[in-house]
Protein backbone atom coordinates (compact mmCIF):
# COMPACT_ATOMS: atom_id res chain seq x y z
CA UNK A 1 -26.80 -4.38 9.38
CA UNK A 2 -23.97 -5.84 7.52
CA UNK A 3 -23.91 -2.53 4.89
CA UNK A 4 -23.49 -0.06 8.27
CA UNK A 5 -20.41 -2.82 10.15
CA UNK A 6 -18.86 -2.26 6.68
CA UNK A 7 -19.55 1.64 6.28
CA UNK A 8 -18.32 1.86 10.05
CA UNK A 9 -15.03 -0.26 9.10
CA UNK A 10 -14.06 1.81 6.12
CA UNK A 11 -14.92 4.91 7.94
CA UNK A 12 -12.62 3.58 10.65
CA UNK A 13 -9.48 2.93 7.93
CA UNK A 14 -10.67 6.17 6.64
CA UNK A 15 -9.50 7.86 9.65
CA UNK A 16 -6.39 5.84 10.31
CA UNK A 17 -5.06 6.35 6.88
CA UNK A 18 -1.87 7.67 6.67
CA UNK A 19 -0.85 10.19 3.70
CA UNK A 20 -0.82 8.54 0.56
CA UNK A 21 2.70 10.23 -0.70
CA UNK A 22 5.29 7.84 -0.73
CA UNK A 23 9.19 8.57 0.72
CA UNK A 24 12.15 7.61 -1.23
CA UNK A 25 14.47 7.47 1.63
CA UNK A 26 11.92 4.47 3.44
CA UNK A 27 12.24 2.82 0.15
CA UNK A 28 15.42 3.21 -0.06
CA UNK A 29 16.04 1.71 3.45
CA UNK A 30 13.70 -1.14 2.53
CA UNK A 31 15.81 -1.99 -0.42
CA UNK A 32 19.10 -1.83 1.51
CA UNK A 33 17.57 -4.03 4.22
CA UNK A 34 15.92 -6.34 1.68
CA UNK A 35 18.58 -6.80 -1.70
CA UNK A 36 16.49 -7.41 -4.69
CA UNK A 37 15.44 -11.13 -5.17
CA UNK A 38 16.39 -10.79 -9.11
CA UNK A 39 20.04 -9.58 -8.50
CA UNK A 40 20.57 -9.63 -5.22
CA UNK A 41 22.04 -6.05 -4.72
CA UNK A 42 20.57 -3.15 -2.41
CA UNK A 43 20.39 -0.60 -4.71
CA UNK A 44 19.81 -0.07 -8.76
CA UNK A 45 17.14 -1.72 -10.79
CA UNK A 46 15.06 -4.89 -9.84
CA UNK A 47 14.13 -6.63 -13.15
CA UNK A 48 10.92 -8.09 -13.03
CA UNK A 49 10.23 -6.76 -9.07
CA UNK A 50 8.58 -3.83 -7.59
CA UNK A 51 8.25 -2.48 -3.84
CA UNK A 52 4.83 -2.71 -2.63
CA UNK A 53 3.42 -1.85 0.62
CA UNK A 54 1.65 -4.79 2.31
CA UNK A 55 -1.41 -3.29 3.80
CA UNK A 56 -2.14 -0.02 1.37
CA UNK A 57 -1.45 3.85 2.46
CA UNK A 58 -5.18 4.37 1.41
CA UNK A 59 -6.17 1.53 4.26
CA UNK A 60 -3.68 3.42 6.85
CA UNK A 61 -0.83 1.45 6.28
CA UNK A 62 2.93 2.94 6.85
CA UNK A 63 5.37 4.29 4.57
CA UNK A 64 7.60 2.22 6.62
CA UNK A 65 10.16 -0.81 5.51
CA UNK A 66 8.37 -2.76 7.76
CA UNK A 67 5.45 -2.39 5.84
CA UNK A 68 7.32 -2.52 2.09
CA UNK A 69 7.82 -6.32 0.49
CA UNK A 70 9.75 -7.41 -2.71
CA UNK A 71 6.61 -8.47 -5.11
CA UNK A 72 6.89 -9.65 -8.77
CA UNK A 73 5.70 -7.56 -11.32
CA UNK A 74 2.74 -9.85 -12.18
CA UNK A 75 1.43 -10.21 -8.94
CA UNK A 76 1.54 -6.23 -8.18
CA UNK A 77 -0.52 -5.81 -11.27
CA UNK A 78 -3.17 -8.21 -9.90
CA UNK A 79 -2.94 -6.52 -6.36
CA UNK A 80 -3.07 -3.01 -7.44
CA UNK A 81 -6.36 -4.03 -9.26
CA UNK A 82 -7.47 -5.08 -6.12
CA UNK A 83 -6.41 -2.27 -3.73
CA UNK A 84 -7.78 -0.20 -6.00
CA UNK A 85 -11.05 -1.38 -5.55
CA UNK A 86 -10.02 -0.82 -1.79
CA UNK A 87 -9.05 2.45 -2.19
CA UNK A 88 -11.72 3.88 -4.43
CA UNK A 89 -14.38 2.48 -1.60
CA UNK A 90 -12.16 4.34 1.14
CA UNK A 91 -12.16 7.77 -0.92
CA UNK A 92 -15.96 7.40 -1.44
CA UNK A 93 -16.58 6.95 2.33
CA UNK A 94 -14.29 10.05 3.58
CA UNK A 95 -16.20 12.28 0.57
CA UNK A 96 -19.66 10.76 2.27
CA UNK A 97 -18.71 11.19 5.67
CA UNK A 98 -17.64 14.60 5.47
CA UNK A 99 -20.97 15.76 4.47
């Protein structure tokens, strides 16, 4: 029971997920909206920051500033492991489902 309420939730972000390409220009707006925490300018390099998206394209979130934080460098690394995971599950469910 639990295996087929997960399958069904994947298969549900599955089908909400949004394109996986990211825009420059919503970045871009992010970073004007949001100056980088290391210098504090909105635009040019962020040493030791990168732009992530809060709830992953693969798991339907936006390419959207509202969905964009400032993250350190570190703690993307450890994230990206983890959405990953996330995402590989999500691909794997779509290539199932569509059987």
């Amino acid at each position: 029971m639990k295996k087929a309420i997960t399958i069904a939730l994947l298969t549900t972000l599955a089908t909400l997920a949004s394109a996986t390409e990211r825009s420059s220009s919503q970045r871009a707006a992010f970073v004007r909206e949001n100056h980088c925490p290391a210098t504090g300018k909105p635009r040019g390099p962020c040493p030791g920051h990168v732009v992530d998206h809060v709830v992953p394209l693969c798991a339907g979130g936006d390419d959207a500033p509202s969905n964009m934080q400032w993250q350190t460098v570190e703690d993307a690394k450890q994230k990206d492991k983890d959405e990953w995971r996330t995402c590989r599950v999500l691909r794997a469910s779509r290539a199932s489902g569509s059987q």
